[in-house]
Structures are given as structure tokens and as C-alpha cells.
PDB file of N, CA and C in Angstrom:
ATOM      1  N   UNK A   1     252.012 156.866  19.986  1.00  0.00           N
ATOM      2  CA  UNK A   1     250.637 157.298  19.996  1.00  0.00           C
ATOM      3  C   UNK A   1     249.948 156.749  21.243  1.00  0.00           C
ATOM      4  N   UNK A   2     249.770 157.784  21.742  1.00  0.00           N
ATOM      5  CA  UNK A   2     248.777 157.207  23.311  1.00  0.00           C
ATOM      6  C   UNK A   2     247.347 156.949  23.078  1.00  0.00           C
ATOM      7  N   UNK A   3     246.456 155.740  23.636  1.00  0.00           N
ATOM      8  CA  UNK A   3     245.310 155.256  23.252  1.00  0.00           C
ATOM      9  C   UNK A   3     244.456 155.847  24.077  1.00  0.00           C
ATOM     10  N   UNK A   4     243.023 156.117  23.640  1.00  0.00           N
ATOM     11  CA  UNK A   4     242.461 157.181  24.298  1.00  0.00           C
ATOM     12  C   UNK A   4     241.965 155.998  25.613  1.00  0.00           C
ATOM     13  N   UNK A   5     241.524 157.105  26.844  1.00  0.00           N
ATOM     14  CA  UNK A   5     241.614 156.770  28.013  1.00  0.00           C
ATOM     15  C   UNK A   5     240.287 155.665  28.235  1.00  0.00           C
ATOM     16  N   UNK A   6     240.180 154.392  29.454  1.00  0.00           N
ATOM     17  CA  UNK A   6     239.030 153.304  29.068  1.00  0.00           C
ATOM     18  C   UNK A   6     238.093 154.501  29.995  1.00  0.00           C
ATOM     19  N   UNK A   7     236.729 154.722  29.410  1.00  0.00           N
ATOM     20  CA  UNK A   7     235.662 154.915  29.818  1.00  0.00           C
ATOM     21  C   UNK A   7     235.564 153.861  31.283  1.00  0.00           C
ATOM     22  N   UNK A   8     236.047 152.819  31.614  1.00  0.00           N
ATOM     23  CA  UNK A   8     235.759 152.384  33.004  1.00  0.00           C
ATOM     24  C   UNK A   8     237.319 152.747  34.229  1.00  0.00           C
ATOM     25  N   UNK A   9     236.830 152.611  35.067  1.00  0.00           N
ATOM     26  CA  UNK A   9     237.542 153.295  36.273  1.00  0.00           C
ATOM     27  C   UNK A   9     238.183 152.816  36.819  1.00  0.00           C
ATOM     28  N   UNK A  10     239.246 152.387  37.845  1.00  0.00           N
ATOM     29  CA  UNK A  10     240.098 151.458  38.557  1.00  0.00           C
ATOM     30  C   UNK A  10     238.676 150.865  39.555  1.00  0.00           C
ATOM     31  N   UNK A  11     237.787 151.052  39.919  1.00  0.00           N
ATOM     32  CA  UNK A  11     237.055 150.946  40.651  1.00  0.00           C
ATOM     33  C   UNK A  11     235.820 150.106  40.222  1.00  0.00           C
ATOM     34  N   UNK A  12     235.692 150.287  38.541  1.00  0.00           N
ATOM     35  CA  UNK A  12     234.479 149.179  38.310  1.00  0.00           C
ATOM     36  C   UNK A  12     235.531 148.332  37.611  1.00  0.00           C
ATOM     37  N   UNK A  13     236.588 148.399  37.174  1.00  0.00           N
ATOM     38  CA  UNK A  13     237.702 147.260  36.867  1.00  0.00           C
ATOM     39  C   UNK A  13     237.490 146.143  38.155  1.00  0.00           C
ATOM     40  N   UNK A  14     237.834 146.613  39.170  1.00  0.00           N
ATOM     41  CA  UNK A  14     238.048 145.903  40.302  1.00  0.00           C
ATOM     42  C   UNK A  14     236.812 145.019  40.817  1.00  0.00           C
ATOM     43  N   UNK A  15     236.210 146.079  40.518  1.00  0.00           N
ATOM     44  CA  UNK A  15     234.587 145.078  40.949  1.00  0.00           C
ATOM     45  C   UNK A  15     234.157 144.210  39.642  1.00  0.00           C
ATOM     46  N   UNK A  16     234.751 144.324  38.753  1.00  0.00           N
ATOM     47  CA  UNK A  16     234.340 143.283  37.656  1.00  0.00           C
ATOM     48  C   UNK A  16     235.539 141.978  38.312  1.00  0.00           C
ATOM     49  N   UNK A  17     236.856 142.385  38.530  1.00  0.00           N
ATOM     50  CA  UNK A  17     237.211 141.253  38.702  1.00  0.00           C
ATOM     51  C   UNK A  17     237.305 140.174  40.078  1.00  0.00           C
ATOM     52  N   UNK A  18     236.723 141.370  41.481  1.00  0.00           N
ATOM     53  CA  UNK A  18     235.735 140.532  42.463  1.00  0.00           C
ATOM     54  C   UNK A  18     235.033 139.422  41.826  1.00  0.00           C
ATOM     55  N   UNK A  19     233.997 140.154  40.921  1.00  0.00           N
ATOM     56  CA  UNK A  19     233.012 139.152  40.060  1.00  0.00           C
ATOM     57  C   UNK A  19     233.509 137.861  39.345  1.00  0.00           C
ATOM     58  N   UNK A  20     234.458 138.184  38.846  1.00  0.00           N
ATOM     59  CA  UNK A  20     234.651 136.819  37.947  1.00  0.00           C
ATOM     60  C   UNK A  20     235.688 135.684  38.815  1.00  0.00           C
ATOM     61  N   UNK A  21     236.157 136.403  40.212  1.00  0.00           N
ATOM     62  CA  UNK A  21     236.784 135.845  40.979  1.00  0.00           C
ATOM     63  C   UNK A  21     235.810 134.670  41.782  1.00  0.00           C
ATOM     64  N   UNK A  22     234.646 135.461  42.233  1.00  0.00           N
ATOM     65  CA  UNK A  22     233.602 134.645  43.190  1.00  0.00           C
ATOM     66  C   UNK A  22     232.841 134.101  41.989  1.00  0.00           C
ATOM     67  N   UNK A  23     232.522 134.173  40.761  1.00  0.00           N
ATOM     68  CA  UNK A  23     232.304 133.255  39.408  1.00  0.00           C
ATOM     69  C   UNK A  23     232.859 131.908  39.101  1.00  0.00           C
ATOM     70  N   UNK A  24     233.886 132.227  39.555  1.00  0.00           N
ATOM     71  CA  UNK A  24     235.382 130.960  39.636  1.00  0.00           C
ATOM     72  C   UNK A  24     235.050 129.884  40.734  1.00  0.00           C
ATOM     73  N   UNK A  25     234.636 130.675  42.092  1.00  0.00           N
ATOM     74  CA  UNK A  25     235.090 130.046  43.180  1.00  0.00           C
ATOM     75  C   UNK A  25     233.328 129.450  43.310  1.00  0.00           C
ATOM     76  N   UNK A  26     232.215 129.755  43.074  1.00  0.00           N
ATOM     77  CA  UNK A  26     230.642 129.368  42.776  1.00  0.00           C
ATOM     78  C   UNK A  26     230.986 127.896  41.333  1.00  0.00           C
ATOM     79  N   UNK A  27     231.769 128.259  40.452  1.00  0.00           N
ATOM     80  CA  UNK A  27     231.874 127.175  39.258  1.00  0.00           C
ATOM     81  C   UNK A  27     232.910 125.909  40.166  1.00  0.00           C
ATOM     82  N   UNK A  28     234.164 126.214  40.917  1.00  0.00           N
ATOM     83  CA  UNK A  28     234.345 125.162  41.132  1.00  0.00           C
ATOM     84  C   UNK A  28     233.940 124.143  42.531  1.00  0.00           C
ATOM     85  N   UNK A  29     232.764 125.175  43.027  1.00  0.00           N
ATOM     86  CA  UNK A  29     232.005 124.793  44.168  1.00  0.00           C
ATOM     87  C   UNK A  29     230.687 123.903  43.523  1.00  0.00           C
ATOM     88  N   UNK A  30     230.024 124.288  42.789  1.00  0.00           N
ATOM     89  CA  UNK A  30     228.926 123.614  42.039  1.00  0.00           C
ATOM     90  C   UNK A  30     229.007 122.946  40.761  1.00  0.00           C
ATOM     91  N   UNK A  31     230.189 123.358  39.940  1.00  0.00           N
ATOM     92  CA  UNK A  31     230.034 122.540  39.119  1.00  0.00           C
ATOM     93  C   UNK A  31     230.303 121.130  38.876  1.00  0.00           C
ATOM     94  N   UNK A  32     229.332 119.703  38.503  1.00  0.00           N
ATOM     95  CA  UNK A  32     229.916 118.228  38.851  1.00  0.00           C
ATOM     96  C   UNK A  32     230.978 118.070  38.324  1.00  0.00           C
ATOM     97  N   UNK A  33     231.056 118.508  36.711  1.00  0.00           N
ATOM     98  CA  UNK A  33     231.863 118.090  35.957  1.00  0.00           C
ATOM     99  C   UNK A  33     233.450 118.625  36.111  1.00  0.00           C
ATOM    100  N   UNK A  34     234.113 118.248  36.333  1.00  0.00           N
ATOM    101  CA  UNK A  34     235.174 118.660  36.992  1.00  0.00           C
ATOM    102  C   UNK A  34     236.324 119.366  35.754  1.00  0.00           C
ATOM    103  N   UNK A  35     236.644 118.716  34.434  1.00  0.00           N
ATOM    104  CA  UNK A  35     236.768 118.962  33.361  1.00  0.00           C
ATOM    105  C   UNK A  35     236.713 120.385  32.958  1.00  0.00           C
ATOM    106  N   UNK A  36     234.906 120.674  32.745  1.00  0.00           N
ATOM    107  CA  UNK A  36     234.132 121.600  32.350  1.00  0.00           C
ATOM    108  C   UNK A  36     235.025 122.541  33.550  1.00  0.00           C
ATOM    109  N   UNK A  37     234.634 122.256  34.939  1.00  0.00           N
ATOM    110  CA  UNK A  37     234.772 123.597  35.745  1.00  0.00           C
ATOM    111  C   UNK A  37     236.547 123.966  35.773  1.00  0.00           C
ATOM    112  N   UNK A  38     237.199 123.449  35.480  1.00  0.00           N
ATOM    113  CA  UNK A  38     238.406 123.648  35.481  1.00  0.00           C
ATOM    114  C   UNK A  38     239.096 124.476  34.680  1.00  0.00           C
ATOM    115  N   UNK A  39     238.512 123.874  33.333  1.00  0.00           N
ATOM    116  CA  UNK A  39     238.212 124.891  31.788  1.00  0.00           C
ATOM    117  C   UNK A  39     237.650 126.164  31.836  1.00  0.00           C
ATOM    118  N   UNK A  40     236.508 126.028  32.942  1.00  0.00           N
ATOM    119  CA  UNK A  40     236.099 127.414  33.125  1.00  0.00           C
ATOM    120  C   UNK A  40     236.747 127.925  33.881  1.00  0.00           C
ATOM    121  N   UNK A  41     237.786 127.794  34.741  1.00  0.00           N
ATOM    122  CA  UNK A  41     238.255 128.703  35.814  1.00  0.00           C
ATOM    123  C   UNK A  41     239.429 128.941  34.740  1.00  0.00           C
ATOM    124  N   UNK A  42     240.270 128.704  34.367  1.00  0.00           N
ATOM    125  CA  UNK A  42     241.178 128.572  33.467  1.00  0.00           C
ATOM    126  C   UNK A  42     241.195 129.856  32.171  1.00  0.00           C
ATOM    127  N   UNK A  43     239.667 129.994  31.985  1.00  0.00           N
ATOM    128  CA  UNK A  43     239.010 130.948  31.029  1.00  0.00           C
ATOM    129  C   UNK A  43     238.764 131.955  31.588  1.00  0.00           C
ATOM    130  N   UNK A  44     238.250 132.225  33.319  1.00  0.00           N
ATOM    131  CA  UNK A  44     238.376 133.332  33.883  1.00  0.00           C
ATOM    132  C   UNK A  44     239.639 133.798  34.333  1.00  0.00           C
ATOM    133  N   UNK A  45     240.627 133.552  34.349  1.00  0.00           N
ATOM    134  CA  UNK A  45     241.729 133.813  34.918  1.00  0.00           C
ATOM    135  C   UNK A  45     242.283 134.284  33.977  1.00  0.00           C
ATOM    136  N   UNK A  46     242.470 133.450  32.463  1.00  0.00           N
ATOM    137  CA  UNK A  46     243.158 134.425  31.100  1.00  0.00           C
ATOM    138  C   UNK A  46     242.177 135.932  31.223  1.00  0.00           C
ATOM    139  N   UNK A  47     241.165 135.709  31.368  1.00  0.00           N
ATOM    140  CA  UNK A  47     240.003 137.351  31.213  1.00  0.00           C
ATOM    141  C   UNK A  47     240.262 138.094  32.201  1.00  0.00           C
ATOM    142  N   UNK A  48     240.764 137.994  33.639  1.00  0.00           N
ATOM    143  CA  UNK A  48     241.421 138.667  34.772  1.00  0.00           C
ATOM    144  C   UNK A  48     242.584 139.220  34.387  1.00  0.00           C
ATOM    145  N   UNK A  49     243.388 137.967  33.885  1.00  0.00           N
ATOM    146  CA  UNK A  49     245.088 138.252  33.569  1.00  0.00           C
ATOM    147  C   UNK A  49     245.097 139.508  32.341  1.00  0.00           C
ATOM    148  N   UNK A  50     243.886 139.826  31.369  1.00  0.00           N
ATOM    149  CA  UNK A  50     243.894 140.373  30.586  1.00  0.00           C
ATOM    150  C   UNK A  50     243.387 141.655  30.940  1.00  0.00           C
ATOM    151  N   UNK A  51     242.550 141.871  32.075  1.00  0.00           N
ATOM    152  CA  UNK A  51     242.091 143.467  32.692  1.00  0.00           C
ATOM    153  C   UNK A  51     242.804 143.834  33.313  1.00  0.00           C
ATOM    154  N   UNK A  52     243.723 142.973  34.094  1.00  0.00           N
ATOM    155  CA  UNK A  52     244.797 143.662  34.900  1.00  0.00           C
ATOM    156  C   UNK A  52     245.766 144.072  34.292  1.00  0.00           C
ATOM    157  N   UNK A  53     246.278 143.653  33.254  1.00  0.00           N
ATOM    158  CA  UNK A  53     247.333 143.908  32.002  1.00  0.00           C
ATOM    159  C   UNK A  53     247.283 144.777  31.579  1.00  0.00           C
ATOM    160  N   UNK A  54     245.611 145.350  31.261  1.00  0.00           N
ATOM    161  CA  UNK A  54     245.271 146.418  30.436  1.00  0.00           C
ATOM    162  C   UNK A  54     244.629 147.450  31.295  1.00  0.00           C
ATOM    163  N   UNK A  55     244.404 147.219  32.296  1.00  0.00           N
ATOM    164  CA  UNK A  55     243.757 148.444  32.979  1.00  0.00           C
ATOM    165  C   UNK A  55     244.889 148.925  34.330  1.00  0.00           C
ATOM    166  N   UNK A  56     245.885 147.888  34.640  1.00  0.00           N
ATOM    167  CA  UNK A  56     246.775 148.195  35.764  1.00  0.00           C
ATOM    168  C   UNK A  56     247.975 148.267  35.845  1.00  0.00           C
ATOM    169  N   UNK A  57     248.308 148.121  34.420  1.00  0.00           N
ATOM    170  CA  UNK A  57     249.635 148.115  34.387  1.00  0.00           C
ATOM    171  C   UNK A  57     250.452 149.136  33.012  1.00  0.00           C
ATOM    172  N   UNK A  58     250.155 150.167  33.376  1.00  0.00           N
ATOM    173  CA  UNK A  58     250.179 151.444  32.387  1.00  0.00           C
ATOM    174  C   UNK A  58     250.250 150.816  31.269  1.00  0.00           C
ATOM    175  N   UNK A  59     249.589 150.127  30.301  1.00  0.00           N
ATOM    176  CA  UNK A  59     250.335 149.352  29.484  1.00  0.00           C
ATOM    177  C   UNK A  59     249.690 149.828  28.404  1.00  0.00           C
ATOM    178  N   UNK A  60     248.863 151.397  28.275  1.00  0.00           N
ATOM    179  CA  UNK A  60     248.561 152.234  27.062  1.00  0.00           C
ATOM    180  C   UNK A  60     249.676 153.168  26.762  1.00  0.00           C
ATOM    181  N   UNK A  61     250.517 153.254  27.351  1.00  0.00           N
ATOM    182  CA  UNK A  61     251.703 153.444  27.341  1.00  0.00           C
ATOM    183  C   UNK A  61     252.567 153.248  26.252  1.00  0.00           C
ATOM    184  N   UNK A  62     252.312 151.632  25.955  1.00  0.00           N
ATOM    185  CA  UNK A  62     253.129 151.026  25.156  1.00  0.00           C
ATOM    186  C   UNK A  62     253.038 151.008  23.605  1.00  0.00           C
ATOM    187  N   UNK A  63     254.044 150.583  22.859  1.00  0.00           N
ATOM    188  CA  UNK A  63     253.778 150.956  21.434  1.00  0.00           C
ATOM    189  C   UNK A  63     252.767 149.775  20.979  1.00  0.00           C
ATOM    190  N   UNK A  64     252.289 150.413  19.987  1.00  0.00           N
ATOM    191  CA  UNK A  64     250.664 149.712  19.317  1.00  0.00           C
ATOM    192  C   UNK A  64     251.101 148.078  19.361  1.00  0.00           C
ATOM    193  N   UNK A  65     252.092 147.915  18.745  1.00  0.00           N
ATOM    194  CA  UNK A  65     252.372 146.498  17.973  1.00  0.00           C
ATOM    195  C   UNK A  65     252.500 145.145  20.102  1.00  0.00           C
ATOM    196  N   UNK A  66     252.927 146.355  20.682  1.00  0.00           N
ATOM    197  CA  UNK A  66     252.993 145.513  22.492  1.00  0.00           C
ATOM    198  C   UNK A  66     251.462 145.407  22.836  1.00  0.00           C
ATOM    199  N   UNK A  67     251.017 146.079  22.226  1.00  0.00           N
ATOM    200  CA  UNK A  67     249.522 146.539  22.771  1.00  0.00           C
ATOM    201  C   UNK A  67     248.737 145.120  22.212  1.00  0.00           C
ATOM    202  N   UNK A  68     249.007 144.742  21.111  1.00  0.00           N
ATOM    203  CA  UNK A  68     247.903 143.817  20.162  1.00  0.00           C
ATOM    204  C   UNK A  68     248.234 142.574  20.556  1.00  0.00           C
ATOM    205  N   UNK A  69     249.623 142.801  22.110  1.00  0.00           N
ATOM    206  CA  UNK A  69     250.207 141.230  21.861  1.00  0.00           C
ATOM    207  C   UNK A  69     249.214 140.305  23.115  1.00  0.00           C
ATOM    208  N   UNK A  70     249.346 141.568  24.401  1.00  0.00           N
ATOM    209  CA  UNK A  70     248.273 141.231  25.031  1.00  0.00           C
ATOM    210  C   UNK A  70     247.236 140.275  25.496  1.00  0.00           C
ATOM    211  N   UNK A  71     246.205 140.718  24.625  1.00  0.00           N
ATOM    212  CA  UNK A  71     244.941 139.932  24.390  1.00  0.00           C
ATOM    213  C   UNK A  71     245.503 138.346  24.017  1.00  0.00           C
ATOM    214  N   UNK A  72     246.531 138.237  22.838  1.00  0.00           N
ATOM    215  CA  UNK A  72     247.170 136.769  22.252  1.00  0.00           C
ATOM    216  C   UNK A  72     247.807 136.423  23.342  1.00  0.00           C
ATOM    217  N   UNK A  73     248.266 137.396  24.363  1.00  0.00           N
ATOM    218  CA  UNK A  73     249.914 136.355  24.986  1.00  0.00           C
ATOM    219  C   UNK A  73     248.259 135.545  26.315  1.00  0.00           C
ATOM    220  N   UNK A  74     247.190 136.272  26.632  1.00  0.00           N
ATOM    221  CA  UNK A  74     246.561 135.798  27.559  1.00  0.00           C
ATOM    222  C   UNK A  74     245.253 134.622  27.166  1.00  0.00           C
ATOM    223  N   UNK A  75     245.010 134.425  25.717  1.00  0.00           N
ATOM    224  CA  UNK A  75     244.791 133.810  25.374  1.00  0.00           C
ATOM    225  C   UNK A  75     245.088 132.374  25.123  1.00  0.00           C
ATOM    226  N   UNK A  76     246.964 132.927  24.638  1.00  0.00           N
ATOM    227  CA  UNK A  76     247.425 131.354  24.362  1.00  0.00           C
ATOM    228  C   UNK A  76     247.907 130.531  25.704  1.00  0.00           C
ATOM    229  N   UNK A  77     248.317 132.095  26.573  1.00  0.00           N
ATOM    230  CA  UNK A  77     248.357 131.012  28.427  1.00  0.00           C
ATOM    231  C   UNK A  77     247.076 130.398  28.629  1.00  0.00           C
ATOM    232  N   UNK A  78     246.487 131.190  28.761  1.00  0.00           N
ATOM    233  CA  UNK A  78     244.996 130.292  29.054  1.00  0.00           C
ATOM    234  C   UNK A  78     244.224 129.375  28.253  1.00  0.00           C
ATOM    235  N   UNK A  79     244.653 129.160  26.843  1.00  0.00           N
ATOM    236  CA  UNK A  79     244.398 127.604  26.328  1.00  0.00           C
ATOM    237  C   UNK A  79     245.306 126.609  26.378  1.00  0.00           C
ATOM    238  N   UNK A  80     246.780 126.955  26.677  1.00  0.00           N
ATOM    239  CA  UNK A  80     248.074 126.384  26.846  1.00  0.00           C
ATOM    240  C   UNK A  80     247.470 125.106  28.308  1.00  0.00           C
ATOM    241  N   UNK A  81     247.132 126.395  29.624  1.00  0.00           N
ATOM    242  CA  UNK A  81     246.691 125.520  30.539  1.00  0.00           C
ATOM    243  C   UNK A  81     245.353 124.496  31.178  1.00  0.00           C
ATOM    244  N   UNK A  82     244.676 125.178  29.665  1.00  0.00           N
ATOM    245  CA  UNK A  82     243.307 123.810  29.465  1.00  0.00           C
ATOM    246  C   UNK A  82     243.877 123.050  29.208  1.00  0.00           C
ATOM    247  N   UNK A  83     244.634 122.992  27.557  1.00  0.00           N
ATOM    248  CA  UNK A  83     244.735 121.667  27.273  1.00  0.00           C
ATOM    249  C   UNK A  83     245.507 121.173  27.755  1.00  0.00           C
ATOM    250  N   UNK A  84     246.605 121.611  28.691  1.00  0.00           N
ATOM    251  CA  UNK A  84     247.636 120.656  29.064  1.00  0.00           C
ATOM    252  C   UNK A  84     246.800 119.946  30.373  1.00  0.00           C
ATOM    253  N   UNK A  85     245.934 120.899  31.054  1.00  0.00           N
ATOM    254  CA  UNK A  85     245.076 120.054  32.232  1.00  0.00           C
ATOM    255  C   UNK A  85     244.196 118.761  31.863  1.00  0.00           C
ATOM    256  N   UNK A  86     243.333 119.334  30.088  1.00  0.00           N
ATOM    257  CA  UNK A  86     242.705 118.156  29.620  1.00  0.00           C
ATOM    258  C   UNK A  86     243.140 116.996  29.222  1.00  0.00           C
ATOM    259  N   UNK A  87     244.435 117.140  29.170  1.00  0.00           N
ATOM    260  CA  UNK A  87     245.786 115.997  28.471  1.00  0.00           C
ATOM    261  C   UNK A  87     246.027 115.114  29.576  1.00  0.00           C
ATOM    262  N   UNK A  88     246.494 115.376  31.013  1.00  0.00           N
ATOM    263  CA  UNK A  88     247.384 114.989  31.840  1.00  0.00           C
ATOM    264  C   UNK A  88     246.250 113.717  32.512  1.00  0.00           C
TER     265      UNK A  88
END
């Protein structure tokens, strides 16, 4: 079953993830707490890793059950590499 097509475009994909790129690079330019901003870059990068997954890599394509894994597999990388940063 093919999932119906995203209402956004390769083109405002891209400019969302300009955005959360120079979001990243403004948080670890200003933010003091070093912790905090690390966590946050960490959190934009699973949300990048997850539009590019889903918007660039034919991956509506795939059967439902690959589809739902997604969102989890970029989630658990991106809390995997907080806490192991908040640990070390």
C-alpha cells in the first residue's frame, strides 16, 4: 500500500532543514550551558535524520510495518547519543 503523497515539496523540506541546521549552529554558538546545547543539537539532528529518511529516501515505498520503524530507529539514535554524551 503506497502512502499518500507529503503535501510539502523537496524544496520546503530543504529549507526546513537549512533552518534547523543554522538552529544548531546559533544554539551551539550562544548557548552557555554546554550540556543543554549539546542535547539540543543532538535533538536536531535525530529531526533532520528523520526528514531526510522520510522525504529523501523513497522510503513511502516501503511496507507499513518499515515505515513505523523510522520515527523509533531516529529517536532511539538520538537519545542513545544524549545520554551517552551526558554519561561520559
Amino acid at each position: 500500500m503506497k502512502r499518500a503523497p507529503t503535501t510539502l515539496g523537496p524544496t520546503t523540506i530543504w529549507l526546513i532543514l537549512i533552518a534547523l541546521t543554522g538552529l544548531a549552529v546559533l544554539t551551539a554558538e550562544r548557548l552557555a550551558w554546554r550540556e543543554a546545547a549539546t542535547v539540543t543539537i543532538f535533538a536536531l539532528a535525530a529531526v533532520k535524520a528523520y526528514l531526510v529518511i522520510t522525504h529523501y529516501m523513497e522510503t513511502d515505498r516501503a511496507p507499513p510495518q518499515w515505515r513505523a520503524i523510522y520515527p523509533l530507529w531516529a529517536a532511539i539514535v538520538g537519545l542513545t547519543l544524549m545520554v551517552g554524551h551526558l554519561l561520559a
